[in-house]
C-alpha atoms as a PDB file:
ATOM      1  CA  UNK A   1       3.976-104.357  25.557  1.00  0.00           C
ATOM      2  CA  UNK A   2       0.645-103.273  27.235  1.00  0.00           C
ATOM      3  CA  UNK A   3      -1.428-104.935  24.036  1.00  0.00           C
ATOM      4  CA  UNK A   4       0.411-108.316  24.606  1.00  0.00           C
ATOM      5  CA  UNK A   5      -0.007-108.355  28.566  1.00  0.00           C
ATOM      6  CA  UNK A   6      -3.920-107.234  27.847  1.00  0.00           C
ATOM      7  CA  UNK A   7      -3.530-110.209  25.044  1.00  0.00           C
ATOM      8  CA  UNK A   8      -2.547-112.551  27.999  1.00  0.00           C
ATOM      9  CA  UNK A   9      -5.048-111.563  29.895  1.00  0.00           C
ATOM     10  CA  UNK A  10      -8.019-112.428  27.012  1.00  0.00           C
ATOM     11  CA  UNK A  11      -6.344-115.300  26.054  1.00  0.00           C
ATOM     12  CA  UNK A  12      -4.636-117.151  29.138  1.00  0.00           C
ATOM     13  CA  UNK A  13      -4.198-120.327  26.797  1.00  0.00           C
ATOM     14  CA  UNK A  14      -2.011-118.879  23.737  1.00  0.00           C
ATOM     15  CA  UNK A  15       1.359-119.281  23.920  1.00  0.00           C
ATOM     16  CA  UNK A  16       3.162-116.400  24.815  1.00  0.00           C
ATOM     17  CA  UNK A  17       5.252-116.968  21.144  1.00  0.00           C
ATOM     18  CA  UNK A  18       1.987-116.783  19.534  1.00  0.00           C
ATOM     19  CA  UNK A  19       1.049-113.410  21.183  1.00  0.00           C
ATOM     20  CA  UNK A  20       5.097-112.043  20.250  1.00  0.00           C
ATOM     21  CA  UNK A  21       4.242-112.977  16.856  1.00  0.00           C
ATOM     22  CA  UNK A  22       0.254-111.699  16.196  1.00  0.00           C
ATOM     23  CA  UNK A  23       2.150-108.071  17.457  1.00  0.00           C
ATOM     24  CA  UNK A  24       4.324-108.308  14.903  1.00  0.00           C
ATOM     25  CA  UNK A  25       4.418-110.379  11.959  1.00  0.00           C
ATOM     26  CA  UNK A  26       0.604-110.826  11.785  1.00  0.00           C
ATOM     27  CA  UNK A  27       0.618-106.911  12.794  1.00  0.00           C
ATOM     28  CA  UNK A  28       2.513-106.399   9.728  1.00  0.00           C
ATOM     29  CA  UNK A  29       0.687-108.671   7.044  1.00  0.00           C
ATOM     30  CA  UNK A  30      -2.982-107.189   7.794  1.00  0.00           C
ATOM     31  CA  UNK A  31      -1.291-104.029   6.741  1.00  0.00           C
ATOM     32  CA  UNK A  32       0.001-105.533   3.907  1.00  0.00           C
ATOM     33  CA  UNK A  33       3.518-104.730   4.743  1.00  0.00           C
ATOM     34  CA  UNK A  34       4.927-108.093   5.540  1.00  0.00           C
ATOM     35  CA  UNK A  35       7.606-107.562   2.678  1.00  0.00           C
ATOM     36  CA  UNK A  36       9.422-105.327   4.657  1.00  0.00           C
ATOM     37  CA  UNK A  37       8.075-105.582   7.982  1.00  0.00           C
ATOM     38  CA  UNK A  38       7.133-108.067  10.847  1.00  0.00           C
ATOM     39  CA  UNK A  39      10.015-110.023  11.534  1.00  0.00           C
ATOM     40  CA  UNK A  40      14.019-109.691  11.363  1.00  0.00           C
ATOM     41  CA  UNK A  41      15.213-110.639   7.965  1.00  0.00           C
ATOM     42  CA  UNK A  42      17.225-109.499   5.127  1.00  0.00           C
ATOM     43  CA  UNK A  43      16.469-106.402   3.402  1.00  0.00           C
ATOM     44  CA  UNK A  44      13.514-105.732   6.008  1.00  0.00           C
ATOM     45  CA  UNK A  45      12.820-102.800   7.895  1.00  0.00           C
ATOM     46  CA  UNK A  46      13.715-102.598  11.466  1.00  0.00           C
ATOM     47  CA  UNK A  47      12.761-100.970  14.741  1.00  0.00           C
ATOM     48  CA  UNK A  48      14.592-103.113  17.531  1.00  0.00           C
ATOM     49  CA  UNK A  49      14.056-102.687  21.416  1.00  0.00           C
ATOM     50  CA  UNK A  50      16.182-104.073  24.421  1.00  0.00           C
ATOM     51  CA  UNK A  51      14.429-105.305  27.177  1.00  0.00           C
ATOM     52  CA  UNK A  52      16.522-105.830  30.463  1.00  0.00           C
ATOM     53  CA  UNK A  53      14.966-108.954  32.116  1.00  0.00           C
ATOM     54  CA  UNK A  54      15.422-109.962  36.146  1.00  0.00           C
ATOM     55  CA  UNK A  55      17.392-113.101  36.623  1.00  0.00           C
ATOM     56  CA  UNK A  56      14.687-114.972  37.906  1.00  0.00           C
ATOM     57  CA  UNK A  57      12.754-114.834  34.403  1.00  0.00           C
ATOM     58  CA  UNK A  58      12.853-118.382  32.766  1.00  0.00           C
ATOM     59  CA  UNK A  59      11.030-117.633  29.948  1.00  0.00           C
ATOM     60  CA  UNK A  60      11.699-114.807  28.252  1.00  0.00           C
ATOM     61  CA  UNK A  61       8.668-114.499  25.870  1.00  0.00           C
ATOM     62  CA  UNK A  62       6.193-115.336  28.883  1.00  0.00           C
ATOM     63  CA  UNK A  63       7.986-112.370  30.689  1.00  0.00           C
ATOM     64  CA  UNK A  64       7.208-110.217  27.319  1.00  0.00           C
ATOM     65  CA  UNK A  65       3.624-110.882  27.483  1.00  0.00           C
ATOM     66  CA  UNK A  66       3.533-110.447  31.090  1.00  0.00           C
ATOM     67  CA  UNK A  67       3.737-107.078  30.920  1.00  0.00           C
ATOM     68  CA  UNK A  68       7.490-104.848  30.715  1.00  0.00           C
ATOM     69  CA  UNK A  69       8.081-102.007  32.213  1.00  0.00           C
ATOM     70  CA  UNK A  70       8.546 -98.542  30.206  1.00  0.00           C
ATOM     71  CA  UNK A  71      11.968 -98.404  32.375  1.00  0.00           C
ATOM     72  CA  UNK A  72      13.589-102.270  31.262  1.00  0.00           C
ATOM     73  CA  UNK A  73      13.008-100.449  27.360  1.00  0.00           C
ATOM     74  CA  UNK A  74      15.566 -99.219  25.117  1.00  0.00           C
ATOM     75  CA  UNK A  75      15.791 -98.342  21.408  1.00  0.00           C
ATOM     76  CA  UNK A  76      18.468 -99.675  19.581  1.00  0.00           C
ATOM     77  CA  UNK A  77      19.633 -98.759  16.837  1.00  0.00           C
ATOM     78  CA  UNK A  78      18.946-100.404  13.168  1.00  0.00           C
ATOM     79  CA  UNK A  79      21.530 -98.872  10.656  1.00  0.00           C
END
């Protein structure tokens, strides 16, 4: 989460959707493992987090970019 807030920062203008994906799908495909990784889909790999948000957040991938603290994180499970 610290990469997309510093993201934010550098680039005030990019949707916060864009930022959500360049961390992970486009992550993924420069490595050349966009087959199995990158997004949630059939037969791909997965590493999912939970992020508890405050009430007052309208918009949930803004509030991703924003900046999350290690404390609103938890791993769940993927099998």
């Amino acid at each position: 989460f610290s990469e997309m807030k510093e993201m934010r920062w550098l680039a005030p203008g990019l949707p916060a959707g864009r930022i959500i994906e360049s961390a992970t799908l486009v992550g993924a495909r420069a490595l050349g493992l966009d087959h199995r990784l990158g997004s949630l889909s059939p037969g791909k790999d997965a590493e999912i987090v939970a992020v508890s948000l405050p009430d007052q957040v309208a918009d949930v991938e803004e509030h991703l970019v924003s900046g999350v603290s290690v404390a609103a994180v938890s791993w769940a499970q993927s099998h």
